[in-house]
Protein backbone atom coordinates (compact mmCIF):
# COMPACT_ATOMS: atom_id res chain seq x y z
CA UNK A 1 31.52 -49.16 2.33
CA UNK A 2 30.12 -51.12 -0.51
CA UNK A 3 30.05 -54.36 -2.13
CA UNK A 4 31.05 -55.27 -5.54
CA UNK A 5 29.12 -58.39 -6.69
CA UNK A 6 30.45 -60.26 -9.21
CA UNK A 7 29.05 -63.63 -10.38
CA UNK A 8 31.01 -65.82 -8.10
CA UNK A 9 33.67 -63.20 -5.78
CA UNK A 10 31.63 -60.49 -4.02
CA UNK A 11 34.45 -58.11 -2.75
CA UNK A 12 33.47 -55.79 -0.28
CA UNK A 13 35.67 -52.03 -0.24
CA UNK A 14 35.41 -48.93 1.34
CA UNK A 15 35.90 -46.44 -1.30
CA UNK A 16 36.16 -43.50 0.77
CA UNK A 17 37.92 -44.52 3.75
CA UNK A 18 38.63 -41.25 5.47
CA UNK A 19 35.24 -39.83 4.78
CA UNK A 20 33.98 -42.68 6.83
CA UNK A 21 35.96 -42.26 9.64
CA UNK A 22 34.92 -38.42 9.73
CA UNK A 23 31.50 -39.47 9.82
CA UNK A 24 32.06 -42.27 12.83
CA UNK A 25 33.76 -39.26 15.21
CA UNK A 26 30.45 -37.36 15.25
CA UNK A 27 29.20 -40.82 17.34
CA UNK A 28 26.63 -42.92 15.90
CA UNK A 29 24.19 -45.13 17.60
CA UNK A 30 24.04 -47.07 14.75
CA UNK A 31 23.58 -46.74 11.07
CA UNK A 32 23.41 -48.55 7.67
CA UNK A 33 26.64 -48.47 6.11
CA UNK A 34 26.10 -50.81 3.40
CA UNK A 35 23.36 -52.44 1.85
CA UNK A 36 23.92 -54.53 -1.20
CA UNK A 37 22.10 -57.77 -3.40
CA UNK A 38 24.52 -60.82 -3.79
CA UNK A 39 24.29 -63.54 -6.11
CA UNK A 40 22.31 -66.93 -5.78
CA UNK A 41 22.35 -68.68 -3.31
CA UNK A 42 22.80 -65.91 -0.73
CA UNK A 43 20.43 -62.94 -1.10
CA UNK A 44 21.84 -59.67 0.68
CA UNK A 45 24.51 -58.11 3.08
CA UNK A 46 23.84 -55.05 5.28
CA UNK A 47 27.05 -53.59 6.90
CA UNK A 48 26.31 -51.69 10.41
CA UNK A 49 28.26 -49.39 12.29
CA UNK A 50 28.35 -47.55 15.51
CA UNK A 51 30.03 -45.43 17.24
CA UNK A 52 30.93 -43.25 20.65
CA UNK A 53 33.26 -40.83 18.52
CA UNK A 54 36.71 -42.47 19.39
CA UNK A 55 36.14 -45.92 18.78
CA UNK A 56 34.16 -47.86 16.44
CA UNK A 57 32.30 -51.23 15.56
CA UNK A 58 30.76 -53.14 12.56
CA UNK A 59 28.58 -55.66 11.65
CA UNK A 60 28.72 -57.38 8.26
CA UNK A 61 24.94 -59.51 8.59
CA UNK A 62 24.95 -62.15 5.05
CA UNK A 63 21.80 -63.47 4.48
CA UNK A 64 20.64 -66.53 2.56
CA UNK A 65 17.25 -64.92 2.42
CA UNK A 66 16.59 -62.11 3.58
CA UNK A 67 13.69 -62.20 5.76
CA UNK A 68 10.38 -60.64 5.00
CA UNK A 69 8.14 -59.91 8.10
CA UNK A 70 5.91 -63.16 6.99
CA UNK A 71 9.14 -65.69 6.51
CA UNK A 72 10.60 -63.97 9.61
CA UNK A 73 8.08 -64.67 11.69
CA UNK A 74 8.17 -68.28 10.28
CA UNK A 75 12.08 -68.71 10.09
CA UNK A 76 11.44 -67.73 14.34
CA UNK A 77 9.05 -70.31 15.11
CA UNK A 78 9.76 -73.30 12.64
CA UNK A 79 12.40 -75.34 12.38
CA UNK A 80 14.42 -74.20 9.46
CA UNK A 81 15.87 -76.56 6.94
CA UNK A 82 18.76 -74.27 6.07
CA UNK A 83 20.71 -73.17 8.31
CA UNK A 84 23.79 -71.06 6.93
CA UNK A 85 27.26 -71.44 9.05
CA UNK A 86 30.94 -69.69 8.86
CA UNK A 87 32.76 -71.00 5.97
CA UNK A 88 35.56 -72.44 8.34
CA UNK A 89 37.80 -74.09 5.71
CA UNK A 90 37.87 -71.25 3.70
CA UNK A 91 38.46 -68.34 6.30
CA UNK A 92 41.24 -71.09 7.74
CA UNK A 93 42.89 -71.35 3.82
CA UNK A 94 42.71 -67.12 3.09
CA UNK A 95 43.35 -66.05 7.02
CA UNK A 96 44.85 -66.85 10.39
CA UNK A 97 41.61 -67.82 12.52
CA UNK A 98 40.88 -70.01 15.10
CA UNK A 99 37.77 -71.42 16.23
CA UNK A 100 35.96 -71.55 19.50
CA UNK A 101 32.67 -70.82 21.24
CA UNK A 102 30.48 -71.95 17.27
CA UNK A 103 33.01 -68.91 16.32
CA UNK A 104 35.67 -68.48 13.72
CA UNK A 105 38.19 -65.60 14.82
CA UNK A 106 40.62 -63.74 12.78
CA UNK A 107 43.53 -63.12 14.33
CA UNK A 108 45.53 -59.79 14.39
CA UNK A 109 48.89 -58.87 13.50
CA UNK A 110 49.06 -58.47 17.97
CA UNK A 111 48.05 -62.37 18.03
CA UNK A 112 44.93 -61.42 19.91
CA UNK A 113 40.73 -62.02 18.12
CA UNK A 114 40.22 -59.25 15.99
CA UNK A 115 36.89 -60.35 14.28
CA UNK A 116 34.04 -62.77 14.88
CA UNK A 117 32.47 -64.63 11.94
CA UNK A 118 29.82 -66.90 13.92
CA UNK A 119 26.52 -67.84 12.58
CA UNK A 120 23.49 -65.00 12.72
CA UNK A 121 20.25 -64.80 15.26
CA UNK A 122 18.32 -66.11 12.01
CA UNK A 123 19.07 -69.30 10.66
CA UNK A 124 19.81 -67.65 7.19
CA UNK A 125 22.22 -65.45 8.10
CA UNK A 126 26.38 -65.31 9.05
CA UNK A 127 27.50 -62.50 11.01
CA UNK A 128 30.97 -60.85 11.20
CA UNK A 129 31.09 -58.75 14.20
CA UNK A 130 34.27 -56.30 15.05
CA UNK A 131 33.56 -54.14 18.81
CA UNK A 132 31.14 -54.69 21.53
CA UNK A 133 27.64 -55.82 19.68
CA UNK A 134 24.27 -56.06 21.73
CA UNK A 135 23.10 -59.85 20.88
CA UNK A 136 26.87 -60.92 19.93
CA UNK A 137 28.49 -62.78 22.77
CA UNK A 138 31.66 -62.24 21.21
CA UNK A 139 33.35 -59.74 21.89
CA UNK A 140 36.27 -58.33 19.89
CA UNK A 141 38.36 -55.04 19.99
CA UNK A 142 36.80 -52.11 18.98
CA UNK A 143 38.03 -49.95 15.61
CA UNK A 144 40.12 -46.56 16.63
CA UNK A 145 38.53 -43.56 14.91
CA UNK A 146 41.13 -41.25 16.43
CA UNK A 147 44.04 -42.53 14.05
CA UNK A 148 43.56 -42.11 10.61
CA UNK A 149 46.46 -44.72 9.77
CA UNK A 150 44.86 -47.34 12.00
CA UNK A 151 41.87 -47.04 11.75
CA UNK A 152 41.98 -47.26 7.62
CA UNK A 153 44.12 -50.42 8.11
CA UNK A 154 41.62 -52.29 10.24
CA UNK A 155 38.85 -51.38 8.16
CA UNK A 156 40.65 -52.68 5.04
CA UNK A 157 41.22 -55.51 7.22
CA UNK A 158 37.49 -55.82 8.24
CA UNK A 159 36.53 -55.65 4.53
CA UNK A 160 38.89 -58.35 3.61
CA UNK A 161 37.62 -60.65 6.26
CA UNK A 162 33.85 -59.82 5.13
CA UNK A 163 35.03 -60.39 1.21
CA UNK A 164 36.62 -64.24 2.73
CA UNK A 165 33.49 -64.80 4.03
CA UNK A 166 31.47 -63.76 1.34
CA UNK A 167 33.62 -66.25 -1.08
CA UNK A 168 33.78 -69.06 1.38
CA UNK A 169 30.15 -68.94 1.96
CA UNK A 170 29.70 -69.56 -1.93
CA UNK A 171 32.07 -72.48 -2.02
CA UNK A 172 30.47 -73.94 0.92
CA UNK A 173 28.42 -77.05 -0.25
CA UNK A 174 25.73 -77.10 2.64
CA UNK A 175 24.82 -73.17 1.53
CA UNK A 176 24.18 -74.63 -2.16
């Protein structure tokens, strides 16, 4: 998985799609998947994954800043005056999502949540969560590894979503 950033439309792809899902049905605890620098205003995303060798979770973690172990001590006991949220009107405009519970969730071709984007633990930071996350309340249905087909298609799908939120986050005037 890796992200492409461009000057205003990060895109986020998985290049090698089926090398990925080889890797997931060893099991992982969790692991670094992606790790890449974004344009102004936001700073970084990280892209983790885990998995129990037949199904499979990610989260995409955008950050405004990311934290240093001085500012992230700080950003965890002072008030923070930025304070980075889902880009609802965009994710509404590119997707089908709903929102509930300070969440925004993409719906699947079934009709059911299929992805969380919800704001991060830190201030500076916008998750989107697919599977069973410690510290996420929400949870949504984990990725098949055991089907190549499907499991390709919802990671496409789990890219696009982190790409929306990527572009809506940079069209978003309170992240400015």
């Amino acid at each position: 998985m890796s992200v492409i950033p461009s000057s205003s439309q990060p895109e986020v792809v998985v290049e090698q799609v089926e090398a990925l899902r080889r890797w997931l049905l060893n099991g992982v605890s969790v692991a670094l998947v992606a790790d890449a620098p974004l344009p102004s205003p936001l700073s970084r995303t990280l892209v983790f994954a885990h998995s129990d060798g037949r199904e499979a979770g990610l989260v995409g973690l955008i950050f405004a800043r990311l934290p240093s172990v001085g500012n992230l001590i700080q950003t965890l006991t002072t008030p923070s005056s930025l304070v980075l949220r889902p880009p609802v009107q965009s994710l509404h405009q590119e997707l089908v999502a709903i929102q509930d519970d300070g969440a925004v969730f993409i719906v699947g071709r079934d009709g059911r949540r299929s992805i969380a984007v919800t704001q991060g633990i830190l201030p500076h930071q916008v998750s989107v969560v697919v599977g069973d996350w410690p510290l996420y309340q929400w949870v949504t249905p984990a990725i098949s590894v055991i089907d190549p087909e499907r499991f390709a298609l919802r990671v496409n799908q789990y890219c696009e979503v982190l790409s929306a939120t990527l572009r809506g986050l940079y069209f978003e005037r309170d992240v400015k």
